[in-house]
Structure formats: structure tokens, C-alpha cells
N, C-alpha and C. Protein backbone atom coordinates (compact mmCIF):
# COMPACT_ATOMS: atom_id res chain seq x y z
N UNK A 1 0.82 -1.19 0.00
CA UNK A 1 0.00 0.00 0.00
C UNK A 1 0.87 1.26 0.00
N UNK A 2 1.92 1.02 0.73
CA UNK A 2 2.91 2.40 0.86
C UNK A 2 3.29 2.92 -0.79
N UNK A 3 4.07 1.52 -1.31
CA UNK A 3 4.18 2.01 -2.59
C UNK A 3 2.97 2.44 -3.76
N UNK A 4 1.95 1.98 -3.52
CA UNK A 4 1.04 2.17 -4.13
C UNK A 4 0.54 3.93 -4.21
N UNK A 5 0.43 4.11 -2.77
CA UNK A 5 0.08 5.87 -2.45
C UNK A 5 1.39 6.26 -2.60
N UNK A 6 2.51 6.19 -3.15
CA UNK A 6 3.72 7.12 -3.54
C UNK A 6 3.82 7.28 -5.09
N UNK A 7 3.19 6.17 -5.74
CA UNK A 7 3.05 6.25 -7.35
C UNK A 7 1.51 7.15 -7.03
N UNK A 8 0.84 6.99 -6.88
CA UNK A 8 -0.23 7.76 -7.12
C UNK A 8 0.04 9.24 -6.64
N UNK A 9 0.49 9.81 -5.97
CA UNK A 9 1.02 10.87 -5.74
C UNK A 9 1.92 11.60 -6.17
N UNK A 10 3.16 10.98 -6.42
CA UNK A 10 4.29 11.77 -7.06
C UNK A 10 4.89 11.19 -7.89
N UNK A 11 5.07 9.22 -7.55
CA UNK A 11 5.68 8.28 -8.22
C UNK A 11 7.79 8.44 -7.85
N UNK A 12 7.56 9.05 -6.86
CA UNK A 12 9.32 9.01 -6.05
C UNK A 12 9.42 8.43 -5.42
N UNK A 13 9.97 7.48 -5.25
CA UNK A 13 11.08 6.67 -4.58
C UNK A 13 9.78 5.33 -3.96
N UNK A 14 9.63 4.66 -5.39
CA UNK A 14 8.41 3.82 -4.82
C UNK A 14 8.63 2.16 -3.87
N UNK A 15 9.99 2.37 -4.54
CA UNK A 15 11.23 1.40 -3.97
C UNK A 15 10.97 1.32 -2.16
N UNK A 16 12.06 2.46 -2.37
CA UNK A 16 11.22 2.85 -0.70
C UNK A 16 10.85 2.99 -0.13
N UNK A 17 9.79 3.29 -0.51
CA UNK A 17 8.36 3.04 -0.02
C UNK A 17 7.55 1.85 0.45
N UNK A 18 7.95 1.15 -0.87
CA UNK A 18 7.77 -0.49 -0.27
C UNK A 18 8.32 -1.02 0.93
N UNK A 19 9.75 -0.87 0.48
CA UNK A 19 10.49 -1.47 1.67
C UNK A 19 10.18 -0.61 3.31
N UNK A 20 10.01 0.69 2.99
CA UNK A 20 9.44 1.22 4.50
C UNK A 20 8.09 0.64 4.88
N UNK A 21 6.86 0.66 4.23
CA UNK A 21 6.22 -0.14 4.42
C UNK A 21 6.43 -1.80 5.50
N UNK A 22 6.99 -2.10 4.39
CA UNK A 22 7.41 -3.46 5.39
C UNK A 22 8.27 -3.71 6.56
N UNK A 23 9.02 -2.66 6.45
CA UNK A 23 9.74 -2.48 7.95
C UNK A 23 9.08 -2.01 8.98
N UNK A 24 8.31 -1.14 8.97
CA UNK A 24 7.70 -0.34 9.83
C UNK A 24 7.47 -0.58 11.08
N UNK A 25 6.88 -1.51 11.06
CA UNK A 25 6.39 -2.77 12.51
C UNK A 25 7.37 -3.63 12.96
N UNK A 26 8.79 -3.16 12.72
CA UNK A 26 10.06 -4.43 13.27
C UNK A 26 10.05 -4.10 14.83
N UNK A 27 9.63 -3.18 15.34
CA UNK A 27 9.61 -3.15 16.66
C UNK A 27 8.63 -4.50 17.05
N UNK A 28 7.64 -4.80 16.33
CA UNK A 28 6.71 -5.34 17.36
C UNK A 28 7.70 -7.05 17.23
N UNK A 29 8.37 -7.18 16.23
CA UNK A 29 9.37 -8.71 16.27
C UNK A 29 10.34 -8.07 17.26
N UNK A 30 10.57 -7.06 17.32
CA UNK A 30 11.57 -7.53 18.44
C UNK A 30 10.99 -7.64 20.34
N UNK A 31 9.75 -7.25 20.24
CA UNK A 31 8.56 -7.50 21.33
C UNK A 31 8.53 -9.10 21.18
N UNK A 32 8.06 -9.61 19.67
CA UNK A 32 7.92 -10.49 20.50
C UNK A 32 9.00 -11.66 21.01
N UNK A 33 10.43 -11.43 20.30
CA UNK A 33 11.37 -12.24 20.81
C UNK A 33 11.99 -12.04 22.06
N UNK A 34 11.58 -10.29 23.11
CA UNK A 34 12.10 -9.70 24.15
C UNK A 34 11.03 -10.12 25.03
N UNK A 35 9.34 -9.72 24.91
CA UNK A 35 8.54 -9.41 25.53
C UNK A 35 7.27 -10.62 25.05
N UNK A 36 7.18 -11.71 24.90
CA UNK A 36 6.19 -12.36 24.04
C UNK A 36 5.11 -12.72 25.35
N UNK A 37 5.07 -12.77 26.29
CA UNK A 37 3.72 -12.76 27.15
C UNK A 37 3.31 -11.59 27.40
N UNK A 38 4.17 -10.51 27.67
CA UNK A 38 3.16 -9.05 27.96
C UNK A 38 2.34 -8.61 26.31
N UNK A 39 3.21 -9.46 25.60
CA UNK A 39 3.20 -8.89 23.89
C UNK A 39 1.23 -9.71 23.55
N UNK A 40 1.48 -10.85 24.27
CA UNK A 40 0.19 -11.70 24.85
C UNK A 40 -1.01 -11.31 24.90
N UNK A 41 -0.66 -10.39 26.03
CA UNK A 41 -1.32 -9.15 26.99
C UNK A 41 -1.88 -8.17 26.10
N UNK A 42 -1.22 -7.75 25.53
CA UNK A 42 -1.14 -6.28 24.88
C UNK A 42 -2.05 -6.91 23.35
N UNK A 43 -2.18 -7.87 22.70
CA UNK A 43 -2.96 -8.00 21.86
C UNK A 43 -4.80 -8.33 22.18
N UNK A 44 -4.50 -9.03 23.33
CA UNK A 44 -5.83 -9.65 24.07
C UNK A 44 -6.41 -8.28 24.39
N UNK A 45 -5.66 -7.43 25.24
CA UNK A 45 -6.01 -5.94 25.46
C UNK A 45 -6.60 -5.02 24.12
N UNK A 46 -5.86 -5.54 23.13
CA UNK A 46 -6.04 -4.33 21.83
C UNK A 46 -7.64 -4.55 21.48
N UNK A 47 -7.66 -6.18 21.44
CA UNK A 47 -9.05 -6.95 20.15
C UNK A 47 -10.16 -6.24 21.28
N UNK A 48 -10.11 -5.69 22.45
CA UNK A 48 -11.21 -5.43 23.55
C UNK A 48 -11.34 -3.95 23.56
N UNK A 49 -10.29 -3.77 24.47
CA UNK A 49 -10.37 -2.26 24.65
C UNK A 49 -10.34 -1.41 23.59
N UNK A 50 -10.70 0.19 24.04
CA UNK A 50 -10.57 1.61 22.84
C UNK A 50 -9.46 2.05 23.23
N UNK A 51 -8.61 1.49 23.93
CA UNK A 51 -6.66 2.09 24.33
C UNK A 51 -6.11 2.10 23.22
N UNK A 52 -5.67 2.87 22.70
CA UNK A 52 -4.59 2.98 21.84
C UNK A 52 -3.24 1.84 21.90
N UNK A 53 -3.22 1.03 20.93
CA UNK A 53 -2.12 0.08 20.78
C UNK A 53 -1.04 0.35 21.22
N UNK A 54 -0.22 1.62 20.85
CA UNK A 54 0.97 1.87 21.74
C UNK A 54 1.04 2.60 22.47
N UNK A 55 -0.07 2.94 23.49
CA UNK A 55 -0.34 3.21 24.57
C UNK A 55 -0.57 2.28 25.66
N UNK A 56 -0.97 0.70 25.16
CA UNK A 56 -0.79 -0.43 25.71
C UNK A 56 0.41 -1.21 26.04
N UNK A 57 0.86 -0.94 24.72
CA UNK A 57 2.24 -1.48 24.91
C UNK A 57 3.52 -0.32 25.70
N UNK A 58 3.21 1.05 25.92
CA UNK A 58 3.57 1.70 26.80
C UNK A 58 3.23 1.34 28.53
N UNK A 59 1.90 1.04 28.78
CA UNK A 59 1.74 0.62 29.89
C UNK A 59 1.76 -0.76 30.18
N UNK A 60 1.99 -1.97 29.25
CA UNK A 60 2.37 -3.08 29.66
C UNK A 60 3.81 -3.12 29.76
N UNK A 61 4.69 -2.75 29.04
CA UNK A 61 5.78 -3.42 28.47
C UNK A 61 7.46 -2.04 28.57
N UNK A 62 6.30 -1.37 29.18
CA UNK A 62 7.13 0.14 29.15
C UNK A 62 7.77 0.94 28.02
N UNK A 63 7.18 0.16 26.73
CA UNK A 63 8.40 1.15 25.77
C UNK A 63 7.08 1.10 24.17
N UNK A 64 6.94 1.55 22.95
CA UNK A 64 6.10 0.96 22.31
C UNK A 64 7.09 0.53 21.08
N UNK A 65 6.75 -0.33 20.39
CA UNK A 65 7.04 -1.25 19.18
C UNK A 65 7.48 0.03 18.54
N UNK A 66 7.86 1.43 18.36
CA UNK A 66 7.56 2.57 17.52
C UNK A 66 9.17 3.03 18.22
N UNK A 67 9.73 3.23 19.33
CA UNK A 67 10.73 3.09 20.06
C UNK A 67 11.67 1.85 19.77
N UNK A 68 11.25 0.68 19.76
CA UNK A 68 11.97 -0.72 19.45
C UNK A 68 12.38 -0.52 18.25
N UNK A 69 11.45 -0.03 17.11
CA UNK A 69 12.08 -0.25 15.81
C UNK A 69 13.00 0.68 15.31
N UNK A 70 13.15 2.19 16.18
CA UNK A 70 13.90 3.11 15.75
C UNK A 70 15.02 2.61 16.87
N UNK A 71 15.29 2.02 17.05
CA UNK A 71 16.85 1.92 18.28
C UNK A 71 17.17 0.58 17.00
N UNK A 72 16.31 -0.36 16.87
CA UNK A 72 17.12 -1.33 15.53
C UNK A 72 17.57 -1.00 14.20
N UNK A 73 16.93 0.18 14.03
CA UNK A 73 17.12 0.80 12.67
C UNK A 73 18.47 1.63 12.60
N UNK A 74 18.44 2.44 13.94
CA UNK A 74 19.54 3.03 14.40
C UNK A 74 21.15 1.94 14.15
N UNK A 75 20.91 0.77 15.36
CA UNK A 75 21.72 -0.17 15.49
C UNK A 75 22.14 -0.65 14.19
N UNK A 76 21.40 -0.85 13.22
CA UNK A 76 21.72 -1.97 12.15
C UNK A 76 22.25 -0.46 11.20
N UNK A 77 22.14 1.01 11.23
CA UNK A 77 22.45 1.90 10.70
C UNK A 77 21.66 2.02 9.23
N UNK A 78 20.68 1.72 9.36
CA UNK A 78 19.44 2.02 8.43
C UNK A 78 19.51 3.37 7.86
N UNK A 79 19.11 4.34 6.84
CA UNK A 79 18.88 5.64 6.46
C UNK A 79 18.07 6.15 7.33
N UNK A 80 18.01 7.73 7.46
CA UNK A 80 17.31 8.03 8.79
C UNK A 80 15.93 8.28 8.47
N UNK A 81 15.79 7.94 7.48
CA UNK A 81 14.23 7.84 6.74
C UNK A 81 13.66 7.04 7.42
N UNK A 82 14.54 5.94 7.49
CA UNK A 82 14.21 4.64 7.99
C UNK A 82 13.62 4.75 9.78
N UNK A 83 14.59 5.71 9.90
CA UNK A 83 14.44 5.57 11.72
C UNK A 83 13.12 6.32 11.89
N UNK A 84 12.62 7.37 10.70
CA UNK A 84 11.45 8.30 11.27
C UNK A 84 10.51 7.05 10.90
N UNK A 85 10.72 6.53 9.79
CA UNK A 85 9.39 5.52 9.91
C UNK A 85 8.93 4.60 10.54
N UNK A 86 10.13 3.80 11.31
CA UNK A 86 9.95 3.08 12.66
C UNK A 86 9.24 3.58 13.56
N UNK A 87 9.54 5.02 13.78
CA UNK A 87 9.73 5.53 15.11
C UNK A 87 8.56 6.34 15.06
N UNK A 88 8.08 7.07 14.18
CA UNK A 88 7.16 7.94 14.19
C UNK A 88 5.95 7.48 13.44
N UNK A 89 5.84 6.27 13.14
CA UNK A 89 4.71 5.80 11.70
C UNK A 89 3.02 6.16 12.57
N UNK A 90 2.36 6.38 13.91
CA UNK A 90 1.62 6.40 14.44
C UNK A 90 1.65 7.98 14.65
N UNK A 91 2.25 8.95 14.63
CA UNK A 91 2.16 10.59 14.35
C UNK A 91 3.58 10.90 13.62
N UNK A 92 2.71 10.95 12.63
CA UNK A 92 3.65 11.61 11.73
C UNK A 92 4.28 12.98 11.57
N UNK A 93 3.24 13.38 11.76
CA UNK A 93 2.79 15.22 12.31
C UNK A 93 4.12 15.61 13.17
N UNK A 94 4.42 14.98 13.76
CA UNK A 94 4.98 14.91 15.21
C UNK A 94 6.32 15.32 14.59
N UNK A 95 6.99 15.04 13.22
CA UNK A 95 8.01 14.96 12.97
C UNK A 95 7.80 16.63 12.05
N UNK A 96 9.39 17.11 11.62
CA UNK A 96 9.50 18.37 10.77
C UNK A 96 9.47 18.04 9.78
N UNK A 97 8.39 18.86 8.98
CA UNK A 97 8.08 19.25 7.71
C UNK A 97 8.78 17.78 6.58
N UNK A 98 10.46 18.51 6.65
CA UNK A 98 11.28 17.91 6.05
C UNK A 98 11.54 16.63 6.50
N UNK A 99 11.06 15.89 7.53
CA UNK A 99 11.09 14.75 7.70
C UNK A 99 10.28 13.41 7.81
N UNK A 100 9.27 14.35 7.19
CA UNK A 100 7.84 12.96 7.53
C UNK A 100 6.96 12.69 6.61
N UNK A 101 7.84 13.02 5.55
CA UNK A 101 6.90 12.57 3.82
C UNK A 101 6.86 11.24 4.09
N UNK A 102 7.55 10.43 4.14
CA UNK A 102 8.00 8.88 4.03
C UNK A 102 6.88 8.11 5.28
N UNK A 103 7.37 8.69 5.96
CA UNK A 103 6.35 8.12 7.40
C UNK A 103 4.65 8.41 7.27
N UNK A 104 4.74 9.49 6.92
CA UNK A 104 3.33 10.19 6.48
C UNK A 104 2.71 9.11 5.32
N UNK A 105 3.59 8.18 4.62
CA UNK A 105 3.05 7.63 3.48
C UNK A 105 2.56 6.23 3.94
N UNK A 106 3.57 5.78 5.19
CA UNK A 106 3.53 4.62 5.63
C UNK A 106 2.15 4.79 6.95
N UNK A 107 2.01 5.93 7.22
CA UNK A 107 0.96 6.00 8.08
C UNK A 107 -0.66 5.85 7.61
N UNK A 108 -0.47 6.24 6.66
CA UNK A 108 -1.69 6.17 5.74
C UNK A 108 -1.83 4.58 5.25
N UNK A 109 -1.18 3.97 4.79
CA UNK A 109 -0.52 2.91 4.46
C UNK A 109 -1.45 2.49 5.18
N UNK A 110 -0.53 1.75 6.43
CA UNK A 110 -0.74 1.30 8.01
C UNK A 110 -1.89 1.41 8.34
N UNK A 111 -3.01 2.52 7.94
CA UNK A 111 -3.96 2.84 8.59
C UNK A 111 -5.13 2.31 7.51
N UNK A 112 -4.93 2.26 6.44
CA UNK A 112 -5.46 1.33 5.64
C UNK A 112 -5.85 -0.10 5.38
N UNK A 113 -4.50 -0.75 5.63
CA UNK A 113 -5.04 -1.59 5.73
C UNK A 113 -4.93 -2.54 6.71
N UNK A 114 -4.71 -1.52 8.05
CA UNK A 114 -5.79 -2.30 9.46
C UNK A 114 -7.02 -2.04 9.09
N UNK A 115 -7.44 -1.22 8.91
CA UNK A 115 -8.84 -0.64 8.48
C UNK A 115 -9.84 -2.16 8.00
N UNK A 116 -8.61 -2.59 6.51
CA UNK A 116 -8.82 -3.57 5.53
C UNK A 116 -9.00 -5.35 6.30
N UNK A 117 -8.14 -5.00 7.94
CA UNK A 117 -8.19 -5.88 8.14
C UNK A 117 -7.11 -7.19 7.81
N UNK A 118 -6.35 -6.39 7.17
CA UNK A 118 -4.79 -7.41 6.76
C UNK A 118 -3.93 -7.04 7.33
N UNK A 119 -3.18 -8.17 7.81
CA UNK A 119 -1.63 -8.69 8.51
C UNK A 119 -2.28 -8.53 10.00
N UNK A 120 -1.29 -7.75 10.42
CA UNK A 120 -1.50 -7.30 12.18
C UNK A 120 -2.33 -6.15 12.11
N UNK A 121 -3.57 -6.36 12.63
CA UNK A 121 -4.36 -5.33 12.39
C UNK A 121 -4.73 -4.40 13.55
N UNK A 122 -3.77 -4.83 14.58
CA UNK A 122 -4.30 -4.50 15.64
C UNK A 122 -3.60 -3.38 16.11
N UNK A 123 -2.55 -2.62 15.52
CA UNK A 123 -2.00 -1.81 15.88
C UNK A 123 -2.52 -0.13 15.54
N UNK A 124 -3.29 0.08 14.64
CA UNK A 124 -4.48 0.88 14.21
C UNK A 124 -5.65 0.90 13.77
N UNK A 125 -6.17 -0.41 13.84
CA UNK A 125 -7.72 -1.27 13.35
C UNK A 125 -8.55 0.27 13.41
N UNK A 126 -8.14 0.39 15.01
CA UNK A 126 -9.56 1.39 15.57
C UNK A 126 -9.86 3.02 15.61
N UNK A 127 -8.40 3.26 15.09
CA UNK A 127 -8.38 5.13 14.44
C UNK A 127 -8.30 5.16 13.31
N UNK A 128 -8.88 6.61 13.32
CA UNK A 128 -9.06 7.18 12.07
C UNK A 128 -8.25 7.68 11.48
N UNK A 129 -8.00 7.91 10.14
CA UNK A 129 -6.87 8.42 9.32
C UNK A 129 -6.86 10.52 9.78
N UNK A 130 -5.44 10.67 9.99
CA UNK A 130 -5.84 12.12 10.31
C UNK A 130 -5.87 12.86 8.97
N UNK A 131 -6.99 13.85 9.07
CA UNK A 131 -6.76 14.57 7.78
C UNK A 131 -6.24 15.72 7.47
N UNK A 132 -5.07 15.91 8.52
CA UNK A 132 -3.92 16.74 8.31
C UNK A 132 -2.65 15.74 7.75
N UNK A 133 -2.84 14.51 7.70
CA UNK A 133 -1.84 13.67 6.99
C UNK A 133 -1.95 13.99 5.56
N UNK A 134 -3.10 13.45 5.68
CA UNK A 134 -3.92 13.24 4.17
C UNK A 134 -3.56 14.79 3.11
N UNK A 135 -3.94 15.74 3.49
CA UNK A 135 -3.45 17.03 2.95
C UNK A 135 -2.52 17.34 2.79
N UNK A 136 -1.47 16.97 3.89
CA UNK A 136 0.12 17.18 4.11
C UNK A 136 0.45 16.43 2.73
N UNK A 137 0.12 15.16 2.51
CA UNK A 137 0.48 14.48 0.99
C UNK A 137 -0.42 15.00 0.01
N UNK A 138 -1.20 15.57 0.13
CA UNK A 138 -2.12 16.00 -1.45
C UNK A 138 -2.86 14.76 -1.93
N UNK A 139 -3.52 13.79 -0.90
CA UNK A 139 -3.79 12.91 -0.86
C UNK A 139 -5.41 13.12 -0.80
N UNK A 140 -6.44 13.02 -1.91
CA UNK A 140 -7.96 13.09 -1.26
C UNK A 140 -8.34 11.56 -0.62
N UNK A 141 -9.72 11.81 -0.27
CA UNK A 141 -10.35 11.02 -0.14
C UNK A 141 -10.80 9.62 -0.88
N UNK A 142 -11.07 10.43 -1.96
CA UNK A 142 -11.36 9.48 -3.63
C UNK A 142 -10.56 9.27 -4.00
N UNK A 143 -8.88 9.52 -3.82
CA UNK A 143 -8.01 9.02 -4.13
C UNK A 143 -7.70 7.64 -3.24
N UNK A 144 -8.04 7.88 -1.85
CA UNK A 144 -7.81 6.60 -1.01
C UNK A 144 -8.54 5.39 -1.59
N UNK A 145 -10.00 5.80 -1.52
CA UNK A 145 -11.14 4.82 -1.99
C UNK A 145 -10.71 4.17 -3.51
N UNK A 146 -10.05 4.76 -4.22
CA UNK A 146 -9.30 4.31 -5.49
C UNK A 146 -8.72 3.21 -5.19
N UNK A 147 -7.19 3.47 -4.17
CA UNK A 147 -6.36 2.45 -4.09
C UNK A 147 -6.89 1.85 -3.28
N UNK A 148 -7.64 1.27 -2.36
CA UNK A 148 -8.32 0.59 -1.78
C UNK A 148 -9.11 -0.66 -2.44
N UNK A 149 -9.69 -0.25 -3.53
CA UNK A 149 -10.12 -1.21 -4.80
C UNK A 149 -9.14 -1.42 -5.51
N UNK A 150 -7.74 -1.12 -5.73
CA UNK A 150 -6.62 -1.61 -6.54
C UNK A 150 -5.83 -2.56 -5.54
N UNK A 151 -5.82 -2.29 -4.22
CA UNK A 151 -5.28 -3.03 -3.17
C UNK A 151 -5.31 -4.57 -3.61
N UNK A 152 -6.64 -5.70 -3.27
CA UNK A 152 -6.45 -7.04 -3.49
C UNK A 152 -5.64 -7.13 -4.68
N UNK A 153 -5.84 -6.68 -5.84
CA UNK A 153 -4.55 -6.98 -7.16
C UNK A 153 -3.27 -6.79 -6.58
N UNK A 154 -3.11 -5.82 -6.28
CA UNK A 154 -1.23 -5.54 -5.76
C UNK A 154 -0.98 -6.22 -4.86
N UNK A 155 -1.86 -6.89 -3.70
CA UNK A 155 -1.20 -7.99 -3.04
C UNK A 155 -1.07 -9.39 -3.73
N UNK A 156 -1.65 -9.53 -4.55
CA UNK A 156 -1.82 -10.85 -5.35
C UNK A 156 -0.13 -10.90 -5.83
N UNK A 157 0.24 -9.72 -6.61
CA UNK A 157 1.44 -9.36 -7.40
C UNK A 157 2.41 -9.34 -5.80
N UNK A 158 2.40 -8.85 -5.04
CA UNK A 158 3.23 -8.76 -3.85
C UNK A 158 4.12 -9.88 -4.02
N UNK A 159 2.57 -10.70 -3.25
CA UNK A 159 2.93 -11.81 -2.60
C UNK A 159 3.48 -12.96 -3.96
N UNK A 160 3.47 -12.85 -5.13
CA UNK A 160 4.07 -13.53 -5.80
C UNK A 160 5.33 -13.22 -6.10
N UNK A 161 5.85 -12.14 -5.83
CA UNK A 161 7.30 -11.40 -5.84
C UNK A 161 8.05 -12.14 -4.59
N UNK A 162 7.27 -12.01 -3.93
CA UNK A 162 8.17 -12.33 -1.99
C UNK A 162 8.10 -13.46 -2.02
N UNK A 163 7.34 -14.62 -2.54
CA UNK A 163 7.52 -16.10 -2.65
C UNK A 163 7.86 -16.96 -4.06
């Protein structure tokens, strides 16, 4: 989906996009090889409660999957693109101007398709897309609802690439 809303938008760096996409959530693997019973906790908690996912995993586990993945990204010396998208993919906003196109793409992303209900859905199933993201990319509405119906094809193609 990341790469998908970067071709539809500008069509730069769709590469990367992908691959940020798929990194995004390495915090929550390293939860669960550090933390896998509070990690337990913290999903049983998500499918119930209206707590915010890494607000759960802030008060179970003390740190959120969003923290984990920017200290590995750091460690393994990733681009620092890389570290805002770990680290910031749940407020994007949060980051400067000049630093949160990429994250901003993966947030939308992310927020899609928990929405959709695919992979781990539990980390934004239950918020809404902000629509100061959405503008920040020049991103409408009817543009989402577009790739949303192009979505099942591009995973079909994905997943025949990755296997």
C-alpha cells in the first residue's frame, strides 16, 4: 500500500516506499522475541479495549514497538528515513516538515489496511486516518477509496514477488 500511495502521488522513490512499508512494525518482532507474554497481553487488550495500541504497549511493556524499531534501525544503521518511519509511523505530524513525507506515506498505508483488516491489524484497526496527513500528501479522499479497490490486485502481485 505504501508504494502504491507514492506512485499515485508523485511516483518518487516507490522502492522505498515499499520497503518502509514493510519495515515499519520491526519493533513489534523484536517485542515479541524480548517481551512475548506481555506482547500476549497487549494484543488480548487491543481486540477489547478503545486504548490505543501503543499506549498499551507503553503501559504493559514500558516502551512501544515505535521506540523498538527506531533503536534497531539506528543499530543496524538504516537511512534516517528509515528511523522516522519506525519511530514515528503512528504521528507523523509529530516529525519536521522535512522529515515525515516517508512516514506520512507509511501512516496512511498502516492505517489502511488495518482498516482492511490485513496482517496485524491490531495496531491501528480502531483510528481514524488524520486529515492533516492526508493534505500534508495532497492525498484526497477518492483518491484513497481508489487504491483501496486496486489493493487485493497488488497484493496478489506482492505476494508472488516475496515467494
Amino acid at each position: 500500500m505504501s508504494k502504491m500511495i507514492v506512485v499515485k502521488i508523485n511516483n518518487t522513490l516507490p522502492d522505498e516506499a515499499f520497503l518502509a512499508g514493510l519495515i515499519h512494525d520491526i519493533g513489534i518482532l523484536v517485542e515479541l522475541q524480548a517481551f512475548r507474554e506481555p506482547l500476549v497481553e497487549i494484543a488480548e487488550r487491543a481486540s477489547k479495549e478503545e486504548t490505543r495500541y501503543i499506549d498499551l504497549e507503553t503501559q504493559v511493556i514500558g516502551v512501544d514497538h515505535q521506540a523498538l524499531g527506531t533503536g534497531l534501525t539506528t543499530k543496524w544503521k538504516f537511512p534516517k528515513s528509515f528511523h522516522f518511519v519506525t519511530g514515528h509511523h503512528h504521528a507523523p505530524m509529530a516529525l519536521a516538515p522535512e522529515c515525515r513525507w516517508l512516514t506520512s506515506v507509511v501512516y496512511v498505508a498502516d492505517h489502511v489496511v488495518c482498516r482492511e483488516g490485513l496482517g496485524y491489524s491490531l495496531t491501528c484497526g480502531k483510528e481514524e486516518i488524520d486529515p492533516a496527513v492526508l493534505a500534508d500528501l495532497g492525498l484526497s479522499s477518492d483518491s484513497l477509496t481508489e487504491l483501496v479497490k486496486a489493493l487485493p490486485e497488488a497484493l496478489k502481485e506482492t505476494e508472488a514477488l516475496l515467494t
